[in-house]
C-alpha atoms as a PDB file:
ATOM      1  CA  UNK A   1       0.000   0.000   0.000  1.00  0.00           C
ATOM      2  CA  UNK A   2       1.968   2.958  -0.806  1.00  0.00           C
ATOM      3  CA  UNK A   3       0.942   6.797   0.608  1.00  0.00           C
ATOM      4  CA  UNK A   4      -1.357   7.909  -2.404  1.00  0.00           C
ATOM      5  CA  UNK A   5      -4.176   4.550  -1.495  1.00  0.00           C
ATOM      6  CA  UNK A   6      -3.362   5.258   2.329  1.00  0.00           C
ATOM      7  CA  UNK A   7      -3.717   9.296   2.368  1.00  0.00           C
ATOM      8  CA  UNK A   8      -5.687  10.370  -0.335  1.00  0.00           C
ATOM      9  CA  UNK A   9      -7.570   7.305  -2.370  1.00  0.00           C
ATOM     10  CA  UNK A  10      -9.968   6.663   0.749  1.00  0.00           C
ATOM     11  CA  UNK A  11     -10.746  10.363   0.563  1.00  0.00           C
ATOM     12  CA  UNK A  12     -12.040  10.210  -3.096  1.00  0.00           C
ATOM     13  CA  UNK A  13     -15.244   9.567  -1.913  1.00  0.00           C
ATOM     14  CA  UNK A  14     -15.543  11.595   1.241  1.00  0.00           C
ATOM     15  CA  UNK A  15     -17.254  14.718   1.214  1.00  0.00           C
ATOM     16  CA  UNK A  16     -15.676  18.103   2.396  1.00  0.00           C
ATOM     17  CA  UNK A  17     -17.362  17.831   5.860  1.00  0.00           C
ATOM     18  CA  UNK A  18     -16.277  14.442   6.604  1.00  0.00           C
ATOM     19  CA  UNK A  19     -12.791  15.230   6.068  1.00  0.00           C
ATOM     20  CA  UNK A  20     -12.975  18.630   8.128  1.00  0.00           C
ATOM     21  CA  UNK A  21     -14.520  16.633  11.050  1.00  0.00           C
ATOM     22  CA  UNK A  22     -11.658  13.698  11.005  1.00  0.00           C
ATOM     23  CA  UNK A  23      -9.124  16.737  10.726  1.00  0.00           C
ATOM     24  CA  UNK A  24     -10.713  18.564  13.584  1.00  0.00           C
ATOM     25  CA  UNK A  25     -11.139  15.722  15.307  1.00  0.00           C
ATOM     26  CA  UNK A  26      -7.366  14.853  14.828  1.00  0.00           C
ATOM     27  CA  UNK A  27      -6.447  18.424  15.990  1.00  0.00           C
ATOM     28  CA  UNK A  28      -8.057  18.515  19.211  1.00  0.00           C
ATOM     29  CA  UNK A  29      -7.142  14.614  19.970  1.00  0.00           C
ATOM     30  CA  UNK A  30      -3.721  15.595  19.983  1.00  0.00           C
ATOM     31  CA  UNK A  31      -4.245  18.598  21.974  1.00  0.00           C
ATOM     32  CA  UNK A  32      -5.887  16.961  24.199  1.00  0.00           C
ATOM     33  CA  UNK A  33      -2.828  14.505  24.904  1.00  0.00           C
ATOM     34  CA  UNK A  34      -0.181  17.351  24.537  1.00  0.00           C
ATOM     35  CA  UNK A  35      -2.803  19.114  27.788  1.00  0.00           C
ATOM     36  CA  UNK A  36      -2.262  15.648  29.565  1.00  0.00           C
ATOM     37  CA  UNK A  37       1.164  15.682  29.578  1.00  0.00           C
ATOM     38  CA  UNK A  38       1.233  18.607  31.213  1.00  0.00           C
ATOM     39  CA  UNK A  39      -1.028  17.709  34.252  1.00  0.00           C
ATOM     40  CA  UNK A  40      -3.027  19.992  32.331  1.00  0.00           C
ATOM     41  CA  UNK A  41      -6.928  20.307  32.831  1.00  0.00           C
ATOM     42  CA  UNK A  42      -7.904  21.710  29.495  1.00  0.00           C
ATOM     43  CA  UNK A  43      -7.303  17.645  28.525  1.00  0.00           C
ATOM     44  CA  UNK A  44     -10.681  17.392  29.156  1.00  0.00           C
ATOM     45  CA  UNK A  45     -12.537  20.263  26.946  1.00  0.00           C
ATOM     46  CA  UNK A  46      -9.861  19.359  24.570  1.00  0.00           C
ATOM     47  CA  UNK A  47     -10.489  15.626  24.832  1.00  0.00           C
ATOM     48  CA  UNK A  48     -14.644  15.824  24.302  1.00  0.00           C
ATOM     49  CA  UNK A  49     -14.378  17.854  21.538  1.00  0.00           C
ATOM     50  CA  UNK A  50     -12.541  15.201  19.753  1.00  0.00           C
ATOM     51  CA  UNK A  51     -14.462  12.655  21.221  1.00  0.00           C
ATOM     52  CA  UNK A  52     -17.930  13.750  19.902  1.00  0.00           C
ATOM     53  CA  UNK A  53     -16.742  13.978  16.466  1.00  0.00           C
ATOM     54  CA  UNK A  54     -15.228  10.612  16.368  1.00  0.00           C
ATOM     55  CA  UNK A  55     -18.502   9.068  17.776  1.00  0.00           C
ATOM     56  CA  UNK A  56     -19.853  10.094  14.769  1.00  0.00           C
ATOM     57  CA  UNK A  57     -17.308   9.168  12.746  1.00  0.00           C
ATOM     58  CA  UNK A  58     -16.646   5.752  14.115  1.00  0.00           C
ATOM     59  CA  UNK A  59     -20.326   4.804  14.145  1.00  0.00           C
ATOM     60  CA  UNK A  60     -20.218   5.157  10.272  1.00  0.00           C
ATOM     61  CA  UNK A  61     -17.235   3.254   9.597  1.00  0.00           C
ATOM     62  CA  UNK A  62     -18.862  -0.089  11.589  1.00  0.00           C
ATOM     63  CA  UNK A  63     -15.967   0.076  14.806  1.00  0.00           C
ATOM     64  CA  UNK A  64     -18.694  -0.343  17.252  1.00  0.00           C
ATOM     65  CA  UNK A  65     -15.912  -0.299  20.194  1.00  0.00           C
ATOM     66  CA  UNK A  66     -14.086   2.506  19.208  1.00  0.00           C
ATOM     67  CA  UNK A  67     -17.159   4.432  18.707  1.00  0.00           C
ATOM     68  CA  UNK A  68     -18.434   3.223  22.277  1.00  0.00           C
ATOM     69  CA  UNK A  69     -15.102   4.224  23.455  1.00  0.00           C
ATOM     70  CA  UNK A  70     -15.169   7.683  22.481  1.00  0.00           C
ATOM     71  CA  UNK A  71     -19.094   7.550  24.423  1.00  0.00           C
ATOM     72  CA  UNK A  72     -17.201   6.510  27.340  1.00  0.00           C
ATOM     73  CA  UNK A  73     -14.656   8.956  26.958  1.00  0.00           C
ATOM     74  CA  UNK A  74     -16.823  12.177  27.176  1.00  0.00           C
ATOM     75  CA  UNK A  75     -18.726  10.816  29.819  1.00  0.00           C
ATOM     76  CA  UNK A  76     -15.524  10.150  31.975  1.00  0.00           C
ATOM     77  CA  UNK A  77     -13.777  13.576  30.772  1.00  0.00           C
ATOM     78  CA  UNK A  78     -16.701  15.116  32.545  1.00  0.00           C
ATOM     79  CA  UNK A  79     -15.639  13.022  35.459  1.00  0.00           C
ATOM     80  CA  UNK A  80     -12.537  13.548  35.653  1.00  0.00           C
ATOM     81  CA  UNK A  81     -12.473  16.904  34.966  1.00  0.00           C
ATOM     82  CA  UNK A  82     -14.783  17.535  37.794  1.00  0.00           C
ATOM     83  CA  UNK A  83     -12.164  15.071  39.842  1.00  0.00           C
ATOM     84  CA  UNK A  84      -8.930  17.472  38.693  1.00  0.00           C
ATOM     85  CA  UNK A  85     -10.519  20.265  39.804  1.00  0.00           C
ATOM     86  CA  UNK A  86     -11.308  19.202  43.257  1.00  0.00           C
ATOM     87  CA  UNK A  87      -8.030  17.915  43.677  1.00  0.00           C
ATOM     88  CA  UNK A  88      -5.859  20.778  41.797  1.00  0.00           C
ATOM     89  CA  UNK A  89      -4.830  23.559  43.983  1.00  0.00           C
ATOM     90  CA  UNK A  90      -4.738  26.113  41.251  1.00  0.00           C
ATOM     91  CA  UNK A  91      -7.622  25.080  39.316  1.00  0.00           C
ATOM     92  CA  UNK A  92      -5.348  23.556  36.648  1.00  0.00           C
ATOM     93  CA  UNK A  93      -2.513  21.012  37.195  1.00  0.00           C
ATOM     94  CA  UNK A  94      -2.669  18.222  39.454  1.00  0.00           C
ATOM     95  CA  UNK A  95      -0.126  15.979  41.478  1.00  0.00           C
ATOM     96  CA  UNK A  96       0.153  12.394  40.385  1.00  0.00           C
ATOM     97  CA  UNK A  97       0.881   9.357  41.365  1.00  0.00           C
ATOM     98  CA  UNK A  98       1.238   5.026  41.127  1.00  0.00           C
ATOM     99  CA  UNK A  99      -1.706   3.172  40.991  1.00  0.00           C
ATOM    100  CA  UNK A 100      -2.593   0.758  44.463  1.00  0.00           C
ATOM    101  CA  UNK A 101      -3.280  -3.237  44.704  1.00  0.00           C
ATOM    102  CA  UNK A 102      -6.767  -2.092  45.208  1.00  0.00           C
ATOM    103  CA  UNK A 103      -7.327  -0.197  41.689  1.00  0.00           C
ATOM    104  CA  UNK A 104      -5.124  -2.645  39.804  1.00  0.00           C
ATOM    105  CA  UNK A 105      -8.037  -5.212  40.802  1.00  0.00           C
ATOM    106  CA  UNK A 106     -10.763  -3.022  39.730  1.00  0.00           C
ATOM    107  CA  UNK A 107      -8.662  -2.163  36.590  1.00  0.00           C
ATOM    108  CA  UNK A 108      -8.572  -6.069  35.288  1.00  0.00           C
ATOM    109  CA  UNK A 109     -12.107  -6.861  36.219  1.00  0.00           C
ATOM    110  CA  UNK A 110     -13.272  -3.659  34.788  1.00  0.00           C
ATOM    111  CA  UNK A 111     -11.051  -5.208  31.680  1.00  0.00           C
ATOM    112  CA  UNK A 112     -12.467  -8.196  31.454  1.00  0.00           C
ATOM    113  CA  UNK A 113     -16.285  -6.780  32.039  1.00  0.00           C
ATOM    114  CA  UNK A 114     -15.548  -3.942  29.061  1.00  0.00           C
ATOM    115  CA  UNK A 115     -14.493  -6.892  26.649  1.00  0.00           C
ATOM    116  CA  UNK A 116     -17.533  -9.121  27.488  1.00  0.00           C
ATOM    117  CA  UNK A 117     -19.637  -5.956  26.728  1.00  0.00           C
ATOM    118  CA  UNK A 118     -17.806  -5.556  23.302  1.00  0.00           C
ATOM    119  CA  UNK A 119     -18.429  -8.652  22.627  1.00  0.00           C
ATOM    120  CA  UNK A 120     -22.179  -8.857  23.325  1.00  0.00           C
ATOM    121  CA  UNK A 121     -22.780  -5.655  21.078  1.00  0.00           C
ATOM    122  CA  UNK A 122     -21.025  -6.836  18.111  1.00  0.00           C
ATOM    123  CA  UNK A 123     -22.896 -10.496  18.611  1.00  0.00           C
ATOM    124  CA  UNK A 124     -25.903  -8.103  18.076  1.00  0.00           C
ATOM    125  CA  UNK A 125     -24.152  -5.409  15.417  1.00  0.00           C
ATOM    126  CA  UNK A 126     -26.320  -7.064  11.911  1.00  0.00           C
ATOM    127  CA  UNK A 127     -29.204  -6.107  14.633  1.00  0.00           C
ATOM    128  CA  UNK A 128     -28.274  -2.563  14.693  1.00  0.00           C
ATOM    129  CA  UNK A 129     -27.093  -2.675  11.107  1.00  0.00           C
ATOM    130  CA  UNK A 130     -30.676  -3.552   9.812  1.00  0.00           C
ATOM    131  CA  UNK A 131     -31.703  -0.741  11.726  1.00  0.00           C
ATOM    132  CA  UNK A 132     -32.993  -2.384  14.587  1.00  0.00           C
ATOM    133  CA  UNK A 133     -35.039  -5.295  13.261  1.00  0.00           C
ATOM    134  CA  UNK A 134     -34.323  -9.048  13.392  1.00  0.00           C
ATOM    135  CA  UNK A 135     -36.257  -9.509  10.162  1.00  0.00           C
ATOM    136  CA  UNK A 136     -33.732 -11.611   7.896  1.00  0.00           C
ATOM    137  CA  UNK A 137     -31.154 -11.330  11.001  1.00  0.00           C
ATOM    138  CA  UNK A 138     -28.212 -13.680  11.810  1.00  0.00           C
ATOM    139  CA  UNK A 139     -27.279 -12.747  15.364  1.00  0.00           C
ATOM    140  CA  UNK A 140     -23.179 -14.190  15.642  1.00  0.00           C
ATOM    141  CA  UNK A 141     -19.495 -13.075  15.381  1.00  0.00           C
ATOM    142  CA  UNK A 142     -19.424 -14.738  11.956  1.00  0.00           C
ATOM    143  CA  UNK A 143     -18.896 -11.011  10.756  1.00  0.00           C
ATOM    144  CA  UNK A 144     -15.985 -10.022  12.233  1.00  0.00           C
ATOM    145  CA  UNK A 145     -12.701  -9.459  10.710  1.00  0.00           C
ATOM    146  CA  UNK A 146      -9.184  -9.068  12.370  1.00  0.00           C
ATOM    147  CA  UNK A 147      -9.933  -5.375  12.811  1.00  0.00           C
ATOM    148  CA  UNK A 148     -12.780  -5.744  15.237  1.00  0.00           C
ATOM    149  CA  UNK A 149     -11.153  -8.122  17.050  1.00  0.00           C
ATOM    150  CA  UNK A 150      -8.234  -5.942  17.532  1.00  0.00           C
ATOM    151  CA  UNK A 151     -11.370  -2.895  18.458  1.00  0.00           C
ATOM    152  CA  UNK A 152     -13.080  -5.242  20.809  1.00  0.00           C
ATOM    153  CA  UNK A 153      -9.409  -5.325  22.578  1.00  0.00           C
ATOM    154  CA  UNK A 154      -8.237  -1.458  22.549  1.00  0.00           C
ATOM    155  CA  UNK A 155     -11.594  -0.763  23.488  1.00  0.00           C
ATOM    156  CA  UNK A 156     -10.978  -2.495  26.919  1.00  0.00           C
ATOM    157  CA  UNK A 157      -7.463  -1.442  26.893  1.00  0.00           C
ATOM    158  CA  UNK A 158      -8.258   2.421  26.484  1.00  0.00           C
ATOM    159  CA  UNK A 159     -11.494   1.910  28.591  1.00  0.00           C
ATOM    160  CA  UNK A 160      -9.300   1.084  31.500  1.00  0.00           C
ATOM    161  CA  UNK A 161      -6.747   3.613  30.829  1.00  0.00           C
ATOM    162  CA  UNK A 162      -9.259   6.547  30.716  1.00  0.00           C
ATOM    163  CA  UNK A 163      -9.865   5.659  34.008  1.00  0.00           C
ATOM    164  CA  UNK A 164      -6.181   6.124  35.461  1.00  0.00           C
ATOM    165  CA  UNK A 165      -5.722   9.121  34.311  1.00  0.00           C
ATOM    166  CA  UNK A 166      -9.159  10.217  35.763  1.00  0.00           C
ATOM    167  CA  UNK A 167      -7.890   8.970  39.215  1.00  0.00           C
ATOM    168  CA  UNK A 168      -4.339  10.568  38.133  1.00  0.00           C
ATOM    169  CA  UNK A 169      -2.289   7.283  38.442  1.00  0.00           C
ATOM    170  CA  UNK A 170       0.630   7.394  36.062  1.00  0.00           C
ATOM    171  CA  UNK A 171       0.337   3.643  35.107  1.00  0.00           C
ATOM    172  CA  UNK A 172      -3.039   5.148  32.478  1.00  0.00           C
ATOM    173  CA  UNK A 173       0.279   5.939  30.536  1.00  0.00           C
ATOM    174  CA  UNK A 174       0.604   2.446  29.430  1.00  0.00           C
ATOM    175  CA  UNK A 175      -2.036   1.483  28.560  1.00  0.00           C
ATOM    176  CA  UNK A 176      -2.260   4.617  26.028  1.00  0.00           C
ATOM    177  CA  UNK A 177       1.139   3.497  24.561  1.00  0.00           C
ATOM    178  CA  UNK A 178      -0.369  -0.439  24.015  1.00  0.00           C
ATOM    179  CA  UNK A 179      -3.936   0.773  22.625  1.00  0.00           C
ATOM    180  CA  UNK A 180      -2.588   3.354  20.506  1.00  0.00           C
ATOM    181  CA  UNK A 181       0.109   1.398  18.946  1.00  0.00           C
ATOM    182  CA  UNK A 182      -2.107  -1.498  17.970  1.00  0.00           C
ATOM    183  CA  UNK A 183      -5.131   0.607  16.123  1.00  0.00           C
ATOM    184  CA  UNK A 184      -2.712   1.938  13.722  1.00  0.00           C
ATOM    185  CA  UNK A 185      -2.491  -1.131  11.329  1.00  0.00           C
ATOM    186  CA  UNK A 186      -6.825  -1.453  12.202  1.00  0.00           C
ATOM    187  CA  UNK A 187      -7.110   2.306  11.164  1.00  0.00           C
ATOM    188  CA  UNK A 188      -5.299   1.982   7.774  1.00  0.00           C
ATOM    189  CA  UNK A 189      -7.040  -0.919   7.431  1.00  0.00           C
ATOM    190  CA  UNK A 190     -10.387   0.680   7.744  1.00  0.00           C
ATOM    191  CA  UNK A 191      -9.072   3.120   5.422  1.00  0.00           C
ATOM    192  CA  UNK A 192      -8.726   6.149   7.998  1.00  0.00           C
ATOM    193  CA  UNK A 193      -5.443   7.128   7.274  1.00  0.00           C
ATOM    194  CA  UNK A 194      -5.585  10.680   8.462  1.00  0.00           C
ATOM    195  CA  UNK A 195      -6.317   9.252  11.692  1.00  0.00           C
ATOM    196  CA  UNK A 196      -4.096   6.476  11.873  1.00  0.00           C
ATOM    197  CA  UNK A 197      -1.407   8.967  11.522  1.00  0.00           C
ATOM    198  CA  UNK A 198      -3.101  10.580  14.329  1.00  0.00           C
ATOM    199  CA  UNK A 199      -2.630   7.414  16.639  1.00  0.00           C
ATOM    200  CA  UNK A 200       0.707   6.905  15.385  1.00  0.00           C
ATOM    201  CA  UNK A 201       1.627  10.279  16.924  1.00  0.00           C
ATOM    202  CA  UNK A 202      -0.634   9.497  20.191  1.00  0.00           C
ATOM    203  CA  UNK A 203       1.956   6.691  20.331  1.00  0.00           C
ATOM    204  CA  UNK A 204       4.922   9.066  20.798  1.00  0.00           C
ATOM    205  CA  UNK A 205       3.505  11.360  23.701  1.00  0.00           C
ATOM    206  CA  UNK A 206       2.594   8.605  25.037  1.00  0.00           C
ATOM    207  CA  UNK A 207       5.571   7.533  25.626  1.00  0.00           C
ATOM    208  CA  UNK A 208       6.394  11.226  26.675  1.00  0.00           C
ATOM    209  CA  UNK A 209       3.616  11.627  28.728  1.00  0.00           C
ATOM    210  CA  UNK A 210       4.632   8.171  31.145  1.00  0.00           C
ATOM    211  CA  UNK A 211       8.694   9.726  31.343  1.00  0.00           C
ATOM    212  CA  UNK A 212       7.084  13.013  32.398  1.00  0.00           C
ATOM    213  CA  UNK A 213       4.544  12.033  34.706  1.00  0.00           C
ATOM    214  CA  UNK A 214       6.894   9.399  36.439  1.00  0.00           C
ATOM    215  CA  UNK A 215       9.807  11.911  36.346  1.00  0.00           C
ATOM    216  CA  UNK A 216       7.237  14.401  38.396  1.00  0.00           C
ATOM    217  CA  UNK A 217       6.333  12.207  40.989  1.00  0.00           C
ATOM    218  CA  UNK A 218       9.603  11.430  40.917  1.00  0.00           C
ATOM    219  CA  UNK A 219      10.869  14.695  41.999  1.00  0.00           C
ATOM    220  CA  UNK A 220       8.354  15.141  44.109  1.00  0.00           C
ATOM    221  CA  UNK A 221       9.015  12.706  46.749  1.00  0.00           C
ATOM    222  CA  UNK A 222      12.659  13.889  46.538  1.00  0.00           C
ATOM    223  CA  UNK A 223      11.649  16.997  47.564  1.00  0.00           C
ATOM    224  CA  UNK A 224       9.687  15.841  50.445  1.00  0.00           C
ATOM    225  CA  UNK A 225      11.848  13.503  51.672  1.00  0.00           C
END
């Protein structure tokens, strides 16, 4: 596959709108990372911008996961933006640090409950693809490739992850850096090269964003101690 069927043959057929809405969506993703590096709080207005768009845009490309995802996603920015701000002391950056035994737990079975869930709605997705009637239905999994698979697994991965970094536990870092870096081959495979590009960079401050939140809490403790 070289660049031109990656970046611009999918495209052919898009309208102007759809394009400015992945691009805008893009924009504001990455913002939205860049803000969480930074113990930043504007992650969050950042973050559901992006968010809403790609609901819509993930709904019409069949990635029921990824599109639940991004449901989830505004839901707990509101969260957790409520949650930085009651724990920032000037209204915009917050302290961080490792995740307990305790939320580790939670964190798997909340894993394992997000990937049953997956599961369940794509068992039922030629339901919702027939518009909600069973008429000439074949409830199964029978229709799913590699690529929802892979969605019914970042899903629980990112799921999980949105809910460190709501709680402000560094280890949300990793999980960003394992979900990101395996939608990238199921994005240019669902022909969304624009934002696979985008998840390819999410990949990166990822990586950025786990060195600076673990060098932080780092130098905090030296401090104290």
């Amino acid at each position: 596959m070289n660049l031109y069927d990656l970046f611009v043959k999918p495209y052919e057929s898009y309208t102007y709108l759809q394009i400015l809405l992945e691009v805008t969506g893009t924009v504001f993703g990455i913002l939205s990372v860049y803000f969480s590096i930074k113990k930043n709080i504007w992650v969050y207005p950042t973050g559901i911008i992006s968010t809403l768009i790609y609901v819509y845009i993930l709904f019409n490309f069949g990635l029921l996961g990824d599109c639940l995802i991004n449901v989830y996603y505004t839901a707990m920015s509101i969260y957790g933006w409520i949650l930085w701000s009651k724990n920032s002391e000037d209204n915009v950056h917050v302290e961080v640090t490792w995740a307990t035994k305790k939320e580790w737990f939670f964190a798997i079975i909340l894993f394992i409950i997000i990937m049953l869930l997956v599961t369940v709605i794509y068992y039922y997705k030629p339901y919702i693809d027939n518009h909600f009637s069973l008429e000439g239905v074949n409830l199964g999994l029978y229709h799913l490739d590699w690529a929802n698979w892979l969605d019914v697994i970042t899903t629980s991965i990112f799921l999980v992850g949105m809910w460190f970094m709501a709680k402000q536990r560094i280890e949300n870092w990793i999980f960003w850096i394992v979900g990101d870096f395996i939608c990238i081959p199921m994005l240019i495979y669902k022909e969304l090269g624009i934002t696979s590009v985008q998840y390819l960079v999410f990949t990166v401050m990822a990586i950025l964003g786990y060195v600076s939140w673990k060098k932080s809490f780092k130098e905090k403790n030296t401090v104290k101690t």
